[in-house]
C-alpha atoms as a PDB file:
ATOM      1  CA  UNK A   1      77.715  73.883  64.360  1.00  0.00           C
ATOM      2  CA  UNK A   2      75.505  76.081  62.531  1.00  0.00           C
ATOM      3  CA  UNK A   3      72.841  73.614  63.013  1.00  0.00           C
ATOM      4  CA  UNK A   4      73.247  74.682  66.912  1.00  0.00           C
ATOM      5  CA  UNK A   5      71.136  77.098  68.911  1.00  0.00           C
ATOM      6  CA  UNK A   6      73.261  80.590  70.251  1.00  0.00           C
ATOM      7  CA  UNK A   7      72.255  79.095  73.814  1.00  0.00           C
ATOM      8  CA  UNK A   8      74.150  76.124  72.903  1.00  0.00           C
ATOM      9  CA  UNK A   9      77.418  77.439  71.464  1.00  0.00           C
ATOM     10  CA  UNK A  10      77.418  79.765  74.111  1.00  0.00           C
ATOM     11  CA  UNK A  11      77.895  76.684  76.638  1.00  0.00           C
ATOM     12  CA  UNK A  12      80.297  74.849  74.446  1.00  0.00           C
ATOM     13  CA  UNK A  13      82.289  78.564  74.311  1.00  0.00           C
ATOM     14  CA  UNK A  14      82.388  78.680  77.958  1.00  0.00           C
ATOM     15  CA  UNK A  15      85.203  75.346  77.699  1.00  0.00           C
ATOM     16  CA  UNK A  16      87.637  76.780  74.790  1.00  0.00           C
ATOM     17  CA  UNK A  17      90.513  78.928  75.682  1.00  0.00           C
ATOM     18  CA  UNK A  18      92.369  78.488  72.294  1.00  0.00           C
ATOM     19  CA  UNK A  19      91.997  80.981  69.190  1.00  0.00           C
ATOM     20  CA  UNK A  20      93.531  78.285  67.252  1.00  0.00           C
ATOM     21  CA  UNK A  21      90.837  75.973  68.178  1.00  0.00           C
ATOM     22  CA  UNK A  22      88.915  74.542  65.115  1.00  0.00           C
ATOM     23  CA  UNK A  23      85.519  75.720  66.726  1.00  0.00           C
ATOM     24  CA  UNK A  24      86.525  79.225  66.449  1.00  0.00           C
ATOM     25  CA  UNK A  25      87.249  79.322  62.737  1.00  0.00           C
ATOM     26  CA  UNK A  26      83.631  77.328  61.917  1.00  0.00           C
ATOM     27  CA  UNK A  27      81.701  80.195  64.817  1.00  0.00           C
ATOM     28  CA  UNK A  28      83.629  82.620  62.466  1.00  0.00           C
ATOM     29  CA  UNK A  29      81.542  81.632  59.339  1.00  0.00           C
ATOM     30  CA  UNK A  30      78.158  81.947  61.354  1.00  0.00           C
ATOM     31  CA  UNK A  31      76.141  85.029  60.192  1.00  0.00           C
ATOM     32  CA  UNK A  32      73.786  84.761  63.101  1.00  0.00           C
ATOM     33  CA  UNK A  33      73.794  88.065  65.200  1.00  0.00           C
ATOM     34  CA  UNK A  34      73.432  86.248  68.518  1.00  0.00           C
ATOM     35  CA  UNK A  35      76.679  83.952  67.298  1.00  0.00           C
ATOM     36  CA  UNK A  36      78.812  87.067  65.889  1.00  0.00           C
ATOM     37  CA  UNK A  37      77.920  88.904  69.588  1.00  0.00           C
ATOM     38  CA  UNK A  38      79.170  85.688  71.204  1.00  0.00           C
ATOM     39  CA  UNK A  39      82.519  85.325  68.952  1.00  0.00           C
ATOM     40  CA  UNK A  40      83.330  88.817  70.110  1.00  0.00           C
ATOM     41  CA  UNK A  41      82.612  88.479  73.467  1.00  0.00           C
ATOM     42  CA  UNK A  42      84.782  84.879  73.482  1.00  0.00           C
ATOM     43  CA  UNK A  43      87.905  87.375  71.581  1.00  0.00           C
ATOM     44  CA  UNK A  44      87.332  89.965  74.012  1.00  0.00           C
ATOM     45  CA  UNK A  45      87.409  87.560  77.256  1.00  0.00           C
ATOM     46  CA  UNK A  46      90.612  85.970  75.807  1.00  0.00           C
ATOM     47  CA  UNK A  47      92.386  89.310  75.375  1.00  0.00           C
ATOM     48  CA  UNK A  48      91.543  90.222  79.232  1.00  0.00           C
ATOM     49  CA  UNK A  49      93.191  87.299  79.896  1.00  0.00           C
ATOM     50  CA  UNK A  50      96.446  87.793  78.367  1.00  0.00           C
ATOM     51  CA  UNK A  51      96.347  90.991  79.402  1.00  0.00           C
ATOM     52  CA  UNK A  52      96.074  90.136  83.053  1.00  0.00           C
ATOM     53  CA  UNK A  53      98.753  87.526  82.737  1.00  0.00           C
ATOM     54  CA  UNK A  54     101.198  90.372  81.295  1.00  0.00           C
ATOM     55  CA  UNK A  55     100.669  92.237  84.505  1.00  0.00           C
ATOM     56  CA  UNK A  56     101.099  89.561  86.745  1.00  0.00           C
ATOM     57  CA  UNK A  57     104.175  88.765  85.080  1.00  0.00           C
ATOM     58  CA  UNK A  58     105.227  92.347  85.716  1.00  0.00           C
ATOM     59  CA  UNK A  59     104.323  92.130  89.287  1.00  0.00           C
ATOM     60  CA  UNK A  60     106.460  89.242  90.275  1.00  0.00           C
ATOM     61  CA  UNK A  61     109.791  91.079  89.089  1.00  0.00           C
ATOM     62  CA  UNK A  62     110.734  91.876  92.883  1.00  0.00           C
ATOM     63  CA  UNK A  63     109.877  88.585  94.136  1.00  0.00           C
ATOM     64  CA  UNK A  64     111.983  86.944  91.083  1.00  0.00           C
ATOM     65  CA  UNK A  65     115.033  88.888  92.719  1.00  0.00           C
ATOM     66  CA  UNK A  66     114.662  88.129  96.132  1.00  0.00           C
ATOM     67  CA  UNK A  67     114.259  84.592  95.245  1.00  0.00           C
ATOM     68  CA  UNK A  68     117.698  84.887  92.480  1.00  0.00           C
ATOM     69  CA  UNK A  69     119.659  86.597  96.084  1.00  0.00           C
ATOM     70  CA  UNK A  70     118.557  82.650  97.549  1.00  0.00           C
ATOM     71  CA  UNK A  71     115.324  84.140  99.400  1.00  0.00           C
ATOM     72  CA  UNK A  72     112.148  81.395  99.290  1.00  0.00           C
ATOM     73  CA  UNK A  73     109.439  82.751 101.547  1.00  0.00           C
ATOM     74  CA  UNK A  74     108.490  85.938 100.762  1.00  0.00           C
ATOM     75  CA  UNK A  75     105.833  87.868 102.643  1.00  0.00           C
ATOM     76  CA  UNK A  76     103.960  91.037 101.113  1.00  0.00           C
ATOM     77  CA  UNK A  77     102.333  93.205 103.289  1.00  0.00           C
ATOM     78  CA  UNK A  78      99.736  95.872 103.679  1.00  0.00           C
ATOM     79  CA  UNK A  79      97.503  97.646 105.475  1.00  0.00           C
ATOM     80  CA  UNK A  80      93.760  99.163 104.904  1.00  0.00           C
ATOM     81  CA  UNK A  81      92.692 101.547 107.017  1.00  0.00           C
ATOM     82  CA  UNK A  82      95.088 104.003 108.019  1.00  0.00           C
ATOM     83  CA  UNK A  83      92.806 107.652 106.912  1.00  0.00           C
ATOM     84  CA  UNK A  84      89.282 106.519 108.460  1.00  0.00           C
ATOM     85  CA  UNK A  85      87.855 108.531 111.224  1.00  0.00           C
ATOM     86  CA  UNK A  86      86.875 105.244 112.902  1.00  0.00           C
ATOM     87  CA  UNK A  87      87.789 101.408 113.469  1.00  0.00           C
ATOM     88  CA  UNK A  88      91.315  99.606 113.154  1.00  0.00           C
ATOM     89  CA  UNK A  89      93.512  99.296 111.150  1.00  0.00           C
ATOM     90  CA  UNK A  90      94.224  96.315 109.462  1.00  0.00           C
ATOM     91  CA  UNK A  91      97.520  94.636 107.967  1.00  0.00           C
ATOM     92  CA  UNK A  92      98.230  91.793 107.082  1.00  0.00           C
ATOM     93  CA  UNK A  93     100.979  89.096 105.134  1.00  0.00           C
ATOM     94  CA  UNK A  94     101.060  86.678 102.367  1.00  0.00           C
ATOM     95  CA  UNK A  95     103.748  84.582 101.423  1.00  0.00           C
ATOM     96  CA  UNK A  96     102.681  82.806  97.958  1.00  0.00           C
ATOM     97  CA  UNK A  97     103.760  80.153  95.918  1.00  0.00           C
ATOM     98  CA  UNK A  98     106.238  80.915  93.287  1.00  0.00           C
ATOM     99  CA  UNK A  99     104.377  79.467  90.555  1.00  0.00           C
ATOM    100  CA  UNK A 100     100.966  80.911  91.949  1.00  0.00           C
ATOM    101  CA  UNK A 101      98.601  82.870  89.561  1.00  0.00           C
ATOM    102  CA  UNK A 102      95.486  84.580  90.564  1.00  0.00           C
ATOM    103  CA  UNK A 103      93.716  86.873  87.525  1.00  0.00           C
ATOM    104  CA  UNK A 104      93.159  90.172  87.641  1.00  0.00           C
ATOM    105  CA  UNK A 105      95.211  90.758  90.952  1.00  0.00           C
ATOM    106  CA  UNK A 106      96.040  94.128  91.887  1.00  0.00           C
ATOM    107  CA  UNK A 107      95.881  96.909  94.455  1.00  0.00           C
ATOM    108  CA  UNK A 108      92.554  96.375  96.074  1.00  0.00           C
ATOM    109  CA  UNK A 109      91.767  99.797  95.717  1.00  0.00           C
ATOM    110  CA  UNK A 110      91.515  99.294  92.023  1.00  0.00           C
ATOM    111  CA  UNK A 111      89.623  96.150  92.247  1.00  0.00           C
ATOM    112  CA  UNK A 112      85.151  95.891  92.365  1.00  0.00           C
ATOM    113  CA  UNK A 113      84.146  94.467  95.918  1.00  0.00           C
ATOM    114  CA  UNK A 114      82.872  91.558  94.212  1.00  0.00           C
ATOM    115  CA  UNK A 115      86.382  90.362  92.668  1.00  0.00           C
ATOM    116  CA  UNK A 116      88.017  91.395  96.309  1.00  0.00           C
ATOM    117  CA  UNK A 117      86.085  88.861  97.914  1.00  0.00           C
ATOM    118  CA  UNK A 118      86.748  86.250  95.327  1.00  0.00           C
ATOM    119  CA  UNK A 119      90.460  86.410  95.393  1.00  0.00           C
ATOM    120  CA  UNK A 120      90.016  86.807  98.792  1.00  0.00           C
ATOM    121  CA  UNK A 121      89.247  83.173  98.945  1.00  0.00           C
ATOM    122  CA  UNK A 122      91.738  81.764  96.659  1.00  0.00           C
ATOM    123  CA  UNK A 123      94.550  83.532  98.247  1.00  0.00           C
ATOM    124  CA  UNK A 124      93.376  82.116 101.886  1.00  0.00           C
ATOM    125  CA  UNK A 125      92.764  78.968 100.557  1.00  0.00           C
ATOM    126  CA  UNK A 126      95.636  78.847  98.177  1.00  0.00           C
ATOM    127  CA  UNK A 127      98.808  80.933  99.937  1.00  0.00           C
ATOM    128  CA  UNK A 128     101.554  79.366 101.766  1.00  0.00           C
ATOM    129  CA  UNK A 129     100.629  81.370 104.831  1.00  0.00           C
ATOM    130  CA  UNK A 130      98.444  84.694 105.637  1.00  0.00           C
ATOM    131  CA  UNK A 131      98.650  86.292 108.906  1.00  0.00           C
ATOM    132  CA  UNK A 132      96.506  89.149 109.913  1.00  0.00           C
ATOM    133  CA  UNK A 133      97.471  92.211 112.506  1.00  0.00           C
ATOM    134  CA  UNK A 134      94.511  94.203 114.147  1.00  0.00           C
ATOM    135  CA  UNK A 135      95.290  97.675 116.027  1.00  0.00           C
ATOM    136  CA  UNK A 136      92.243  99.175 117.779  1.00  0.00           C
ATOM    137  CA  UNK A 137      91.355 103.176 117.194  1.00  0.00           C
ATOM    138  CA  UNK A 138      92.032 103.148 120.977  1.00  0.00           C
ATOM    139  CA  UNK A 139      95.656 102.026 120.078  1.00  0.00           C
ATOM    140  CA  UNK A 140      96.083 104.265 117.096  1.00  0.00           C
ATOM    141  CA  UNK A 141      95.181 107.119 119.601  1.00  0.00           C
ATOM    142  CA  UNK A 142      97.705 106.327 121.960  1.00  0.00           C
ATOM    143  CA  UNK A 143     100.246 105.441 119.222  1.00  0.00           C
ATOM    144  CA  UNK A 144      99.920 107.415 116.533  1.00  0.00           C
ATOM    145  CA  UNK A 145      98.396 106.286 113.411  1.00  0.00           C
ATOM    146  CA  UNK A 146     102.103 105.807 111.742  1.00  0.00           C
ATOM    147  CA  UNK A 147     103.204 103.766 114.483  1.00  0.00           C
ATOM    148  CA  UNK A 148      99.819 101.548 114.793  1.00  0.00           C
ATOM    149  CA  UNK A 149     100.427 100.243 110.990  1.00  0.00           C
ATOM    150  CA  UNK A 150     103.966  99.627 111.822  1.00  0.00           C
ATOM    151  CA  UNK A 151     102.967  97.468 115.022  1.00  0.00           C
ATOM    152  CA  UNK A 152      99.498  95.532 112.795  1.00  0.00           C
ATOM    153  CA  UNK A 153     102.483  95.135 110.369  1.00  0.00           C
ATOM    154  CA  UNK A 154     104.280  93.091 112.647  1.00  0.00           C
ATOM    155  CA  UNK A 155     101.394  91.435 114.118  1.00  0.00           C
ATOM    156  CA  UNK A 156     100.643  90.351 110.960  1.00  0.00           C
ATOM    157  CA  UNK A 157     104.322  89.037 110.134  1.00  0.00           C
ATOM    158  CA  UNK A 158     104.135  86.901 113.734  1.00  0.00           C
ATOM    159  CA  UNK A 159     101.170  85.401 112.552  1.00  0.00           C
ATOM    160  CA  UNK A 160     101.945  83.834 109.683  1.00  0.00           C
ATOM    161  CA  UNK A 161     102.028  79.883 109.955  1.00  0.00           C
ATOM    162  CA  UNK A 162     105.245  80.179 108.266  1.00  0.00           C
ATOM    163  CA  UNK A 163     107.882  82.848 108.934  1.00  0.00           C
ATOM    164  CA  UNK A 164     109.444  84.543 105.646  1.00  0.00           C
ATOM    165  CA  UNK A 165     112.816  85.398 105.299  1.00  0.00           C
ATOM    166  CA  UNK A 166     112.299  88.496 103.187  1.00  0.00           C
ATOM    167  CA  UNK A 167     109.813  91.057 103.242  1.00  0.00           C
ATOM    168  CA  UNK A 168     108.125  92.863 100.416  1.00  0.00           C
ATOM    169  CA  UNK A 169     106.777  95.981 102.068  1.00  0.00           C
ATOM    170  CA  UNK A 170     104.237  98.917 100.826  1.00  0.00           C
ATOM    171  CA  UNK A 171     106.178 101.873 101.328  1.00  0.00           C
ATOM    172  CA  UNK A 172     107.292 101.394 104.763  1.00  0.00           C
ATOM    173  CA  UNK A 173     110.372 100.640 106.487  1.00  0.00           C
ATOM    174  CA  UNK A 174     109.636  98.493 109.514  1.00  0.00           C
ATOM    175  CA  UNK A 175     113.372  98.130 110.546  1.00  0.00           C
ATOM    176  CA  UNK A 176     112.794  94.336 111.126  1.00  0.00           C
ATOM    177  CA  UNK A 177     114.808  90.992 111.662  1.00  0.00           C
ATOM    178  CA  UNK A 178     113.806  89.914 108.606  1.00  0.00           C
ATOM    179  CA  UNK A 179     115.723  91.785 105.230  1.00  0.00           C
ATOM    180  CA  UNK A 180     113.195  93.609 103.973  1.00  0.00           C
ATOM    181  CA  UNK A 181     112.627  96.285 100.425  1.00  0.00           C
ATOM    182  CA  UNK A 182     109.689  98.994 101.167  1.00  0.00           C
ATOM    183  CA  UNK A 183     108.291  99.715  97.657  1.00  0.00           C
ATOM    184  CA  UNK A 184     106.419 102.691  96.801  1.00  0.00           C
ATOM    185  CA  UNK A 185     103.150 101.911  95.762  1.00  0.00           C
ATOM    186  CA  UNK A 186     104.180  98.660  96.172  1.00  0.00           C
ATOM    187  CA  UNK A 187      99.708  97.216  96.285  1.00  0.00           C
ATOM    188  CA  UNK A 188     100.378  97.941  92.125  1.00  0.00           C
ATOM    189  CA  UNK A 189     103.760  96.598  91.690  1.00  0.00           C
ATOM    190  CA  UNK A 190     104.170  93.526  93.420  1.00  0.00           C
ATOM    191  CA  UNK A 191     102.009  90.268  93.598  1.00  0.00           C
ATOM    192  CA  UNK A 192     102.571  89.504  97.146  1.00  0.00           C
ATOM    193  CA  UNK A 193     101.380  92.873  98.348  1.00  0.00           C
ATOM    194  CA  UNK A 194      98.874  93.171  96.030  1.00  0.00           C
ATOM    195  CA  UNK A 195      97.501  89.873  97.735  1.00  0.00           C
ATOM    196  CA  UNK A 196      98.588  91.449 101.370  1.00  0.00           C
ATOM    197  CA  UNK A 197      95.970  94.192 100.176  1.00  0.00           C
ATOM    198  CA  UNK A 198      93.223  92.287  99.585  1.00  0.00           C
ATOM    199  CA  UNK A 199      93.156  90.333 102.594  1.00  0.00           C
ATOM    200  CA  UNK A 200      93.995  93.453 104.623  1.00  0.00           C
ATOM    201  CA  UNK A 201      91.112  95.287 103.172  1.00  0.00           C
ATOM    202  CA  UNK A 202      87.870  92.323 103.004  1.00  0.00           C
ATOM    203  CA  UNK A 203      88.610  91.934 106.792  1.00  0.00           C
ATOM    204  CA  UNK A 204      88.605  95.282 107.871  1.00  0.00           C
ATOM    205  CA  UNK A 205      85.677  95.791 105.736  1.00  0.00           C
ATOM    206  CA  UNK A 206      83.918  92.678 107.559  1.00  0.00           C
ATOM    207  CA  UNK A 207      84.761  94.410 111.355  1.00  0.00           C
ATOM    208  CA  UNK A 208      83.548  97.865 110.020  1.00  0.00           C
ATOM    209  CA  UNK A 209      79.812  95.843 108.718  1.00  0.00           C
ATOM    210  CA  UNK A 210      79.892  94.078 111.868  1.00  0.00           C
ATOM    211  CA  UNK A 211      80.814  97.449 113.706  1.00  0.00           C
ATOM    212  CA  UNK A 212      77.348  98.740 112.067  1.00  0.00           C
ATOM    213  CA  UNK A 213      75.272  96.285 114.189  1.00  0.00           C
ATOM    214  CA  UNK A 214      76.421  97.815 117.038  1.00  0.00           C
ATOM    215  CA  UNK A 215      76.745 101.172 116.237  1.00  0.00           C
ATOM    216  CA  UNK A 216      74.207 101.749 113.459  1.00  0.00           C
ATOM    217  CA  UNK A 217      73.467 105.233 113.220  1.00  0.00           C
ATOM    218  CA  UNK A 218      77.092 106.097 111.761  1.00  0.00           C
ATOM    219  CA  UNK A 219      76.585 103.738 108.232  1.00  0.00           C
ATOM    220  CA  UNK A 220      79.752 102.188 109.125  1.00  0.00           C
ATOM    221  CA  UNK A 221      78.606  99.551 106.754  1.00  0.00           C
ATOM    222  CA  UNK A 222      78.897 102.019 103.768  1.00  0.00           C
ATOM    223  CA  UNK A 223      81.941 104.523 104.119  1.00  0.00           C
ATOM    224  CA  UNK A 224      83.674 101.936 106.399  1.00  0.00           C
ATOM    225  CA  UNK A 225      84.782 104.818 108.648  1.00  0.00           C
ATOM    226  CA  UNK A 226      85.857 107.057 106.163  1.00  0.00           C
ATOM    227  CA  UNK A 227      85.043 110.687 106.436  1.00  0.00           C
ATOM    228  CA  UNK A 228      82.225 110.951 104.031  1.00  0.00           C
ATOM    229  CA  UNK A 229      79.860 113.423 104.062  1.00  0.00           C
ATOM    230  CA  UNK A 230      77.009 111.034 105.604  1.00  0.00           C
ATOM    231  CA  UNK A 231      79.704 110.138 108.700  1.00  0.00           C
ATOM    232  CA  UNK A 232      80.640 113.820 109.086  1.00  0.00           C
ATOM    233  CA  UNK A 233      77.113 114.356 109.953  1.00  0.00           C
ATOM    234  CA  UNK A 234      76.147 111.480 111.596  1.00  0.00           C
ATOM    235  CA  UNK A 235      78.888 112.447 114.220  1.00  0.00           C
ATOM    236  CA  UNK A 236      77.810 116.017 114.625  1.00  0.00           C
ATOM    237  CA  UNK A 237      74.473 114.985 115.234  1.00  0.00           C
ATOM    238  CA  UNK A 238      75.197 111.735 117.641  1.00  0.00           C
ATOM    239  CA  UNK A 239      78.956 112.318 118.439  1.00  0.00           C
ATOM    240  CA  UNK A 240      81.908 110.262 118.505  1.00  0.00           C
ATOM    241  CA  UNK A 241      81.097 106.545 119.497  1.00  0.00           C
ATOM    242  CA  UNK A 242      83.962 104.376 121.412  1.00  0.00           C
ATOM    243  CA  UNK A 243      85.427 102.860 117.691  1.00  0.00           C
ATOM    244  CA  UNK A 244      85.961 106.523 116.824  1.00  0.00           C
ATOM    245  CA  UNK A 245      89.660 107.742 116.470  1.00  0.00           C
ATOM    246  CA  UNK A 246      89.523 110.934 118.837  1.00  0.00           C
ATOM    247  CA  UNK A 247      93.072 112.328 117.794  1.00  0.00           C
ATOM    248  CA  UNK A 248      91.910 112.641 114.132  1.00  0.00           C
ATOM    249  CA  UNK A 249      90.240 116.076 112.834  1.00  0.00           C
ATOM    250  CA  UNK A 250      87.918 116.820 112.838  1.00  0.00           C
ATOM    251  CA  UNK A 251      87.375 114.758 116.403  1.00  0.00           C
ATOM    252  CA  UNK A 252      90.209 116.308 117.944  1.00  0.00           C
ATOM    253  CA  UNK A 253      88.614 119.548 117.929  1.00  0.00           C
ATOM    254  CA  UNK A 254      85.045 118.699 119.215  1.00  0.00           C
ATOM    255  CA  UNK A 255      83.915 119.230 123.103  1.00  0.00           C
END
């Protein structure tokens, strides 16, 4: 091996997942720089992974009980987009296999936009079934914001191509047909609402970006509604537009 170029080991690294491989004890020997760097990287790439194993272990302890009480599908669900000044809000419900594992899942908050979009896929293409529940800011005004999620909640539960018979909820109690355990900060501590999050929060993201087209002058397609700095101004200088939520401050308060 020592005979290869750092460009070539660094392919042949990119197919071993096994410390105990012999490869890894011969790389070990190398004294190249560009060989050591790689070795390290390889060690440090292999530790992420066990490490985001470990928590997805940990995140499947509620879904382990309702399955032990005799449940089988079990929806998560979420919501993005209840503080924004502007757009929808957005829930929505996964019910995934038991034996599913997608890395580095976790509260889409916590997660780079890029890694959102690719689990994104997977757990669309992947899950058992996803359904998705859109309430308008027109909605949320007559409703109340609280309300709204509740009712995108259930929208999202009716759309699922498979109906669960438990419910994994993030910390709210919809009072449904379906049994049902509201978990406080439940996007962290659960896999199926951690999966609930991400697909809640890539397609409200896509309607605020497509919002922007229409409504340009707000940077919808930055802040995503959110009362940033930029949006605050935008909407003193242009005013509210129709996807604005005119029961929230500071919109409440202007003429």
């Amino acid at each position: 091996m020592k005979t290869a170029s750092v460009k070539e080991i660094k392919r042949i690294l990119m197919n071993v997942k096994d410390e105990h491989d012999p490869l890894i004890a011969e790389l070990a020997t190398d004294t190249r720089k560009g060989v050591i760097e790689l070795l390290d990287k390889w060690r440090r790439a292999r530790l992420q992974e066990k490490q985001d194993w470990h928590n997805y272990q940990s995140m499947t302890q509620f879904e382990q009980e309702a399955r032990i009480q005799g449940y089988q599908y079990i929806a998560g669900i979420d919501e993005a987009g209840r503080g924004p000044l502007a757009g929808p809000v957005v829930s929505a419900a996964v019910i995934l296999h038991e034996n599913s594992y997608f890395q580095g899942l976790n509260d889409s908050k916590k997660i780079n936009e890029q890694k959102r979009k690719e689990l994104y896929r997977r757990i669309m293409d992947e899950a058992i079934a996803v359904g998705i529940g859109i309430i308008s800011a027109e909605e949320i005004d007559r409703l109340n914001i609280y309300e709204a999620t509740k009712k995108s909640m259930r929208e999202a539960i009716q759309n699922l191509s498979t109906q669960p018979d438990y419910l994994l909820i993030d910390a709210v109690n919809l009072k449904s047909i379906y049994p049902e355990n509201p978990i406080i900060k439940g996007d962290a501590r659960s896999v199926s609402i951690a999966a609930a999050s991400i697909i809640a929060k890539v397609t409200r993201d896509q309607i605020m970006k497509e919002y922007h087209h229409k409504y340009p002058d707000y940077g919808f397609n930055v802040h995503m509604g959110y009362g940033t700095k930029i949006h605050l101004e935008a909407i003193k200088t242009f005013g509210p537009c129709s996807i604005h939520r005119k029961t929230f401050a500071p919109l409440k308060t202007m003429p």
